[in-house]
N, C-alpha and C. Protein backbone atom coordinates (compact mmCIF):
# COMPACT_ATOMS: atom_id res chain seq x y z
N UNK A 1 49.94 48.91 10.49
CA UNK A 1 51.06 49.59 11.09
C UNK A 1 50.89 49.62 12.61
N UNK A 2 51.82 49.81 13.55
CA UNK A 2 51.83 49.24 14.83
C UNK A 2 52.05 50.94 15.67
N UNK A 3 51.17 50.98 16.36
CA UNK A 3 51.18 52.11 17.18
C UNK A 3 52.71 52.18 18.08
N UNK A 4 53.43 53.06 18.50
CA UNK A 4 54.35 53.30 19.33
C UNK A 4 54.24 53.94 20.27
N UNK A 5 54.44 53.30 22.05
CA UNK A 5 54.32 54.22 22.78
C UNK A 5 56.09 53.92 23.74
N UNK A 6 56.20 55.31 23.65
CA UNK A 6 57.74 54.96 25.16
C UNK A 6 57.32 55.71 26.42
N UNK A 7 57.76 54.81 26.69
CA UNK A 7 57.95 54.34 28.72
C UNK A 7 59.21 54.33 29.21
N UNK A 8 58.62 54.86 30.61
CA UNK A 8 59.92 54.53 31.73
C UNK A 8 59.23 53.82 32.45
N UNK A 9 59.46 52.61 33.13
CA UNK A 9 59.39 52.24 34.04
C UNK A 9 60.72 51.99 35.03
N UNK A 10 60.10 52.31 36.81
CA UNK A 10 61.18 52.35 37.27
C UNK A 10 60.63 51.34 38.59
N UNK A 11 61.89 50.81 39.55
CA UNK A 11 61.06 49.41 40.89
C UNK A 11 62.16 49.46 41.03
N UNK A 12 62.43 49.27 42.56
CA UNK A 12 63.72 48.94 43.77
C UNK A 12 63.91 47.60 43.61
N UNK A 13 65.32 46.47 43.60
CA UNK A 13 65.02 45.45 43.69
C UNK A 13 65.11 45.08 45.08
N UNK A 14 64.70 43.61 44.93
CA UNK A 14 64.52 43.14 46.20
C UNK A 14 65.51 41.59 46.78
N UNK A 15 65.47 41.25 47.69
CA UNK A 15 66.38 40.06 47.53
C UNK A 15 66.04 38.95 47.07
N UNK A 16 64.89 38.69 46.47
CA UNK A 16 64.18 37.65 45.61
C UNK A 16 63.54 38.32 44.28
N UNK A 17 64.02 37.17 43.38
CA UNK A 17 63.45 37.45 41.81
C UNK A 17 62.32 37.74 41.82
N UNK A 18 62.36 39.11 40.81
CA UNK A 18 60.53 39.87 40.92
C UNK A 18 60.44 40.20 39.19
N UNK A 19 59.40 40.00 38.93
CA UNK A 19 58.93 40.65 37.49
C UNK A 19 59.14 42.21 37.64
N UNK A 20 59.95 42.22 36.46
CA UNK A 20 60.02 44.06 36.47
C UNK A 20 59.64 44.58 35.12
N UNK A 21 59.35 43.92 34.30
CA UNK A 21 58.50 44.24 33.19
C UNK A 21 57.95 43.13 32.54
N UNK A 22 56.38 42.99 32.18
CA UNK A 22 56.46 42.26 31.07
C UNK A 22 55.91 42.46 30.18
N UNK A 23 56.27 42.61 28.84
CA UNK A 23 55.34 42.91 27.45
C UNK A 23 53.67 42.58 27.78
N UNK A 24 52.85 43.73 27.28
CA UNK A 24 51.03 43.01 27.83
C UNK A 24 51.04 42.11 26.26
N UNK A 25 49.77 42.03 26.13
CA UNK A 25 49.24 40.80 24.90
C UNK A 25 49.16 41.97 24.16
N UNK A 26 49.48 41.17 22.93
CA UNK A 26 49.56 42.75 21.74
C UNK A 26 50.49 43.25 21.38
N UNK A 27 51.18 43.79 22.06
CA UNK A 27 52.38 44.51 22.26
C UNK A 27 53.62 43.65 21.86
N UNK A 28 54.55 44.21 20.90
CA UNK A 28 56.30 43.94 21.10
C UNK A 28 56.43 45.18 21.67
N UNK A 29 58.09 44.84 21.91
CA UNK A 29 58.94 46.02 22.86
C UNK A 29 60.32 46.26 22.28
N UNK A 30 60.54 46.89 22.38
CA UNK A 30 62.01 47.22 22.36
C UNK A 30 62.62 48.06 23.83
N UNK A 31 63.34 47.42 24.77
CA UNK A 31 63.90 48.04 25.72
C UNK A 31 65.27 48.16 25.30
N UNK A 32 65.30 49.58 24.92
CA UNK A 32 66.62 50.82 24.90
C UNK A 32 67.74 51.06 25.47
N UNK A 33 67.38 50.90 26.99
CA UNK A 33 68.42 51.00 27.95
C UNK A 33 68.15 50.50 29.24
N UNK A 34 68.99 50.18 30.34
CA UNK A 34 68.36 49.85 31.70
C UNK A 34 69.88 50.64 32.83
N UNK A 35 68.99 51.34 33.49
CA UNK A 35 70.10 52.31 34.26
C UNK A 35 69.94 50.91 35.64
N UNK A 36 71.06 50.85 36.36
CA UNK A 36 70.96 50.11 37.81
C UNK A 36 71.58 50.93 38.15
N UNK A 37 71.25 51.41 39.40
CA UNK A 37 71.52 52.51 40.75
C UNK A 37 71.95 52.08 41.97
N UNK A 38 73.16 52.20 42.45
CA UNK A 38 72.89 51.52 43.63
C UNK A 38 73.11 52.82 45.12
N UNK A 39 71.90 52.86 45.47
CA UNK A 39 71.67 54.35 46.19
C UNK A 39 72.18 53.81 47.78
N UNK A 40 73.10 53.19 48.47
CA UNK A 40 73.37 52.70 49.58
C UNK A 40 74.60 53.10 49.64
N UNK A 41 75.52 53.19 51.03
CA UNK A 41 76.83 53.29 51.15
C UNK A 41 77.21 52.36 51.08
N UNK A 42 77.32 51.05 50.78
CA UNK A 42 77.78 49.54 51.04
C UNK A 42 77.88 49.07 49.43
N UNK A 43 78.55 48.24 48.98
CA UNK A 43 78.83 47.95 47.54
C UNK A 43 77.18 46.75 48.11
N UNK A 44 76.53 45.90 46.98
CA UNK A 44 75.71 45.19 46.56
C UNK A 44 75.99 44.45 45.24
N UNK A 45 75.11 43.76 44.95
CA UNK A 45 75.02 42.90 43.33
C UNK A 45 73.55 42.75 43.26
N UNK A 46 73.65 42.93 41.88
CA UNK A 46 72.36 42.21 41.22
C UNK A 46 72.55 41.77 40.07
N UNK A 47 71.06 40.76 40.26
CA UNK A 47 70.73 40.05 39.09
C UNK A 47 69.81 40.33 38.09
N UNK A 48 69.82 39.94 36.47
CA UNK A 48 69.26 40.34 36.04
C UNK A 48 68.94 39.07 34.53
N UNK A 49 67.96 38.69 34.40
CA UNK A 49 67.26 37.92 33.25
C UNK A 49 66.43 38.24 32.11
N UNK A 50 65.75 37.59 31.19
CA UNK A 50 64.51 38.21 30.34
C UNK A 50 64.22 36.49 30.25
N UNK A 51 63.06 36.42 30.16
CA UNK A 51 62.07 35.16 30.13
C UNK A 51 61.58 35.31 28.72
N UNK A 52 62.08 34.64 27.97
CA UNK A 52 61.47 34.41 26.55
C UNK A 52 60.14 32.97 26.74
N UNK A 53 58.92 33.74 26.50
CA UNK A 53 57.62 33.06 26.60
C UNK A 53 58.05 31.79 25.64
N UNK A 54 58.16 32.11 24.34
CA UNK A 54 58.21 30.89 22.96
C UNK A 54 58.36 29.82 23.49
N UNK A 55 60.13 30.15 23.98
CA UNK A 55 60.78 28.53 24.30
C UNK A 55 60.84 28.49 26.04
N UNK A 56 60.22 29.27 26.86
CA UNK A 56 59.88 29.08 28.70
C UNK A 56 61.31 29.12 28.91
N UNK A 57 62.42 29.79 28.52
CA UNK A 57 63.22 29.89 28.82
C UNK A 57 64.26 31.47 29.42
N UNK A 58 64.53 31.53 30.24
CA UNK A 58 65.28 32.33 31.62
C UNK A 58 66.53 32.53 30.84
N UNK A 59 66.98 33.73 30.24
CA UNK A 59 67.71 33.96 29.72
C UNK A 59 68.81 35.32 30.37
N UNK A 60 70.10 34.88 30.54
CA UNK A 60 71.05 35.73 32.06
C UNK A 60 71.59 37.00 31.06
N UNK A 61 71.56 38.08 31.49
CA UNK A 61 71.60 39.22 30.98
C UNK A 61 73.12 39.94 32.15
N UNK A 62 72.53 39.69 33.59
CA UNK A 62 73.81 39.96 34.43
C UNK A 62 73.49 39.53 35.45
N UNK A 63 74.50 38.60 35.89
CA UNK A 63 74.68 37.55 37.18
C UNK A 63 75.50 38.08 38.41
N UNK A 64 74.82 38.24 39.39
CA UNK A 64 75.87 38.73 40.73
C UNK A 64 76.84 39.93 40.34
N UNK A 65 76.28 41.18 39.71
CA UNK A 65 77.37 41.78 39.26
C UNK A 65 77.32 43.04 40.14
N UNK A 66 78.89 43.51 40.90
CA UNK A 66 78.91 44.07 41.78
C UNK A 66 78.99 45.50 41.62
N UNK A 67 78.32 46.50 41.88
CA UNK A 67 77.63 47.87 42.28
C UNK A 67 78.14 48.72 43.31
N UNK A 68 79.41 49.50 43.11
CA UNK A 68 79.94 49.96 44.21
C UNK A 68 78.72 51.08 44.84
N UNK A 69 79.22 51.80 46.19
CA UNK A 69 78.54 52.51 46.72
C UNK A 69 78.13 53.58 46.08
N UNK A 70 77.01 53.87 45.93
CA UNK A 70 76.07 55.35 45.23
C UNK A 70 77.15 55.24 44.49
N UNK A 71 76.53 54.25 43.08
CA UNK A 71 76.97 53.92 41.98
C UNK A 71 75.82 53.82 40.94
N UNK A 72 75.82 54.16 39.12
CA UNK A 72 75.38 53.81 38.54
C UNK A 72 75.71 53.21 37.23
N UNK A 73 74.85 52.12 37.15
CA UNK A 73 75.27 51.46 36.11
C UNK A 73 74.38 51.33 34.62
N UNK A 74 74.89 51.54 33.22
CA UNK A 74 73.97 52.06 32.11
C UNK A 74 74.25 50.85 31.12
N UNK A 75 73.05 50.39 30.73
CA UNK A 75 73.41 49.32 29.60
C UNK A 75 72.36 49.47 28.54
N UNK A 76 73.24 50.39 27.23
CA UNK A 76 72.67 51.00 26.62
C UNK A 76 72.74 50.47 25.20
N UNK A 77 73.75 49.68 24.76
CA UNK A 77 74.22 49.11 23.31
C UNK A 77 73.24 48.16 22.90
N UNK A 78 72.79 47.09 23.88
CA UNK A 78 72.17 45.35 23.45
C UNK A 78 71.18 45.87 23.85
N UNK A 79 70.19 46.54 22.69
CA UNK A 79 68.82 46.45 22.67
C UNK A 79 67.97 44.96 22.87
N UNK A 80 67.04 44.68 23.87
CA UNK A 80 66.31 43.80 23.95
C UNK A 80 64.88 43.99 23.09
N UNK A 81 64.55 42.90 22.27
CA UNK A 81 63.27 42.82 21.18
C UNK A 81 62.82 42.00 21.88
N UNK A 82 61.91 41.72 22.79
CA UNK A 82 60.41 41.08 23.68
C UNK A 82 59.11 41.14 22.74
N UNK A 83 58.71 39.77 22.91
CA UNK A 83 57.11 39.75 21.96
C UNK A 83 56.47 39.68 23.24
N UNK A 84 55.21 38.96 23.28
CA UNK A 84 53.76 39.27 24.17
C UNK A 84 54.19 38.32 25.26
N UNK A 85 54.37 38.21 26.49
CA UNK A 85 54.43 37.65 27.21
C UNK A 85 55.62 37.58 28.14
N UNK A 86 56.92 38.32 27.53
CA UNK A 86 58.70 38.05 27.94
C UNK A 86 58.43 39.16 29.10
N UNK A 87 59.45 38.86 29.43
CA UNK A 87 59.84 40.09 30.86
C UNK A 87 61.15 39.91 30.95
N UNK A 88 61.07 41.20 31.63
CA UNK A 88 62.80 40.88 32.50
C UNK A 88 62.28 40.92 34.33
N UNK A 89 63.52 40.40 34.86
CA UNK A 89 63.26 40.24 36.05
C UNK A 89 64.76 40.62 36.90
N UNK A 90 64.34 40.75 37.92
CA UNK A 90 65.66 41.22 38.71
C UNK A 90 65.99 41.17 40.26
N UNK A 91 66.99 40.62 41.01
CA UNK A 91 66.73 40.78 42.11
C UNK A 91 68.24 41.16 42.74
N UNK A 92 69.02 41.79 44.07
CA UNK A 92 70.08 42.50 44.31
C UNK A 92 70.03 41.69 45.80
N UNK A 93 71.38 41.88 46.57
CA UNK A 93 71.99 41.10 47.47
C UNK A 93 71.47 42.06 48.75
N UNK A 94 70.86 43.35 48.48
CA UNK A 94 69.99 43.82 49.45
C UNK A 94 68.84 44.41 49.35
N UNK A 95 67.85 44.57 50.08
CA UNK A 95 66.65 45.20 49.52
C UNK A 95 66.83 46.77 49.64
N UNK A 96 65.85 47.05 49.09
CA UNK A 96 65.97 49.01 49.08
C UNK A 96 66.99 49.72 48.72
N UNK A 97 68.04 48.78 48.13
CA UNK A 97 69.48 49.47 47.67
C UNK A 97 69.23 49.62 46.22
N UNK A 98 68.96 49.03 45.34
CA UNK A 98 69.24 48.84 44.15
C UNK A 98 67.84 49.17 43.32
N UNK A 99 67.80 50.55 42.73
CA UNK A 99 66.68 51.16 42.13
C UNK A 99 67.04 50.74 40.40
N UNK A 100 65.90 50.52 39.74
CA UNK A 100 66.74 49.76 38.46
C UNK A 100 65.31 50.60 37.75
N UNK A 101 65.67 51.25 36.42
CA UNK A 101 65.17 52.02 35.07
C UNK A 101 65.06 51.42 34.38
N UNK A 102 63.79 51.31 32.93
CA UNK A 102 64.18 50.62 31.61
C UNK A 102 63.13 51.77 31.28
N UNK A 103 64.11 52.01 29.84
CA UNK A 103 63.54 52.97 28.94
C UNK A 103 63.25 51.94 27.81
N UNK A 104 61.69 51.87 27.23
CA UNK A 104 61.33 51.22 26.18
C UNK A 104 60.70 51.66 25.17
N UNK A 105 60.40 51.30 24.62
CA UNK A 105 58.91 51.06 23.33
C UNK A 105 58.39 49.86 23.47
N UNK A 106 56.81 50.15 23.28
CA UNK A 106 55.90 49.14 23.36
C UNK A 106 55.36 49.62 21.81
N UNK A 107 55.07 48.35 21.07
CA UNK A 107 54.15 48.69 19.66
C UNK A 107 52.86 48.01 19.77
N UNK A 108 52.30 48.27 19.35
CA UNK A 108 50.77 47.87 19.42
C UNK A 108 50.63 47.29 17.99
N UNK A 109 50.62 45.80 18.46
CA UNK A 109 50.52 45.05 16.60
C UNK A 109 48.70 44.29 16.94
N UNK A 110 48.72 44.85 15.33
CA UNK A 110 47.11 44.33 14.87
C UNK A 110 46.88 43.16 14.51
N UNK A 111 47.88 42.60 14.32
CA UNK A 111 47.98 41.15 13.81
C UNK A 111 49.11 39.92 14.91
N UNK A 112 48.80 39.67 15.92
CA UNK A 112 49.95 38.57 16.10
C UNK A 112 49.29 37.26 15.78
C-alpha cells in the first residue's frame, strides 16, 4: 500500500521555462489544483506544460493565456496523474508577476 503525503508547493514565474514540480523516484502524484495569480497592475500571460518522462514528451496544458491585473486564475476539474520523473513547468510574459500554486499528493509506491 502506498504512503500519502499532500503538498503545496508555491514559485513566481519567470520569463523562461522553469521546472516547477517534478515527481521524486518512487513517488506518483496526483496534482488537484493549480491557482495562477497575477499580482501586477498590467495584464501578463503564461505558460504552462507537464513533461511525461515514458514517451519525453512536453505536453500544453495552457499556452499564452492572458491574466488580467491582480487577477486569479483556478484550475481545479483535470486532475493531473504524474509517475516518477514528469513535471510541470511554467513560464509568464513578465518576471515577478505571476505567482503560480499546485496542491498535490505524492504516494510513496513500494514497487515501481
Amino acid at each position: 500500500m502506498a504512503e500519502r503525503k499532500k503538498r503545496t508547493l508555491a514559485t513566481v514565474l519567470t520569463t523562461s521555462n522553469a521546472d516547477i514540480y517534478t515527481v521524486p523516484a518512487r513517488f506518483t502524484s496526483d496534482v488537484n489544483s493549480i491557482y495562477i495569480n497575477n499580482a501586477s497592475t498590467n495584464a501578463v500571460t503564461f505558460s504552462l506544460d507537464w513533461y511525461e518522462v515514458s514517451t519525453t514528451t512536453y505536453h500544453t496544458l495552457a499556452e499564452a493565456v492572458v491574466l488580467q491585473p491582480n487577477s486569479l486564475l483556478q484550475i481545479t476539474d483535470y486532475p493531473l496523474y504524474l509517475h516518477p520523473g514528469d513535471k510541470v513547468r511554467g513560464l509568464a510574459s513578465a518576471g515577478s508577476a505571476v505567482n503560480i500554486s499546485i496542491a498535490l499528493e505524492e504516494y510513496f509506491e513500494t514497487s515501481l
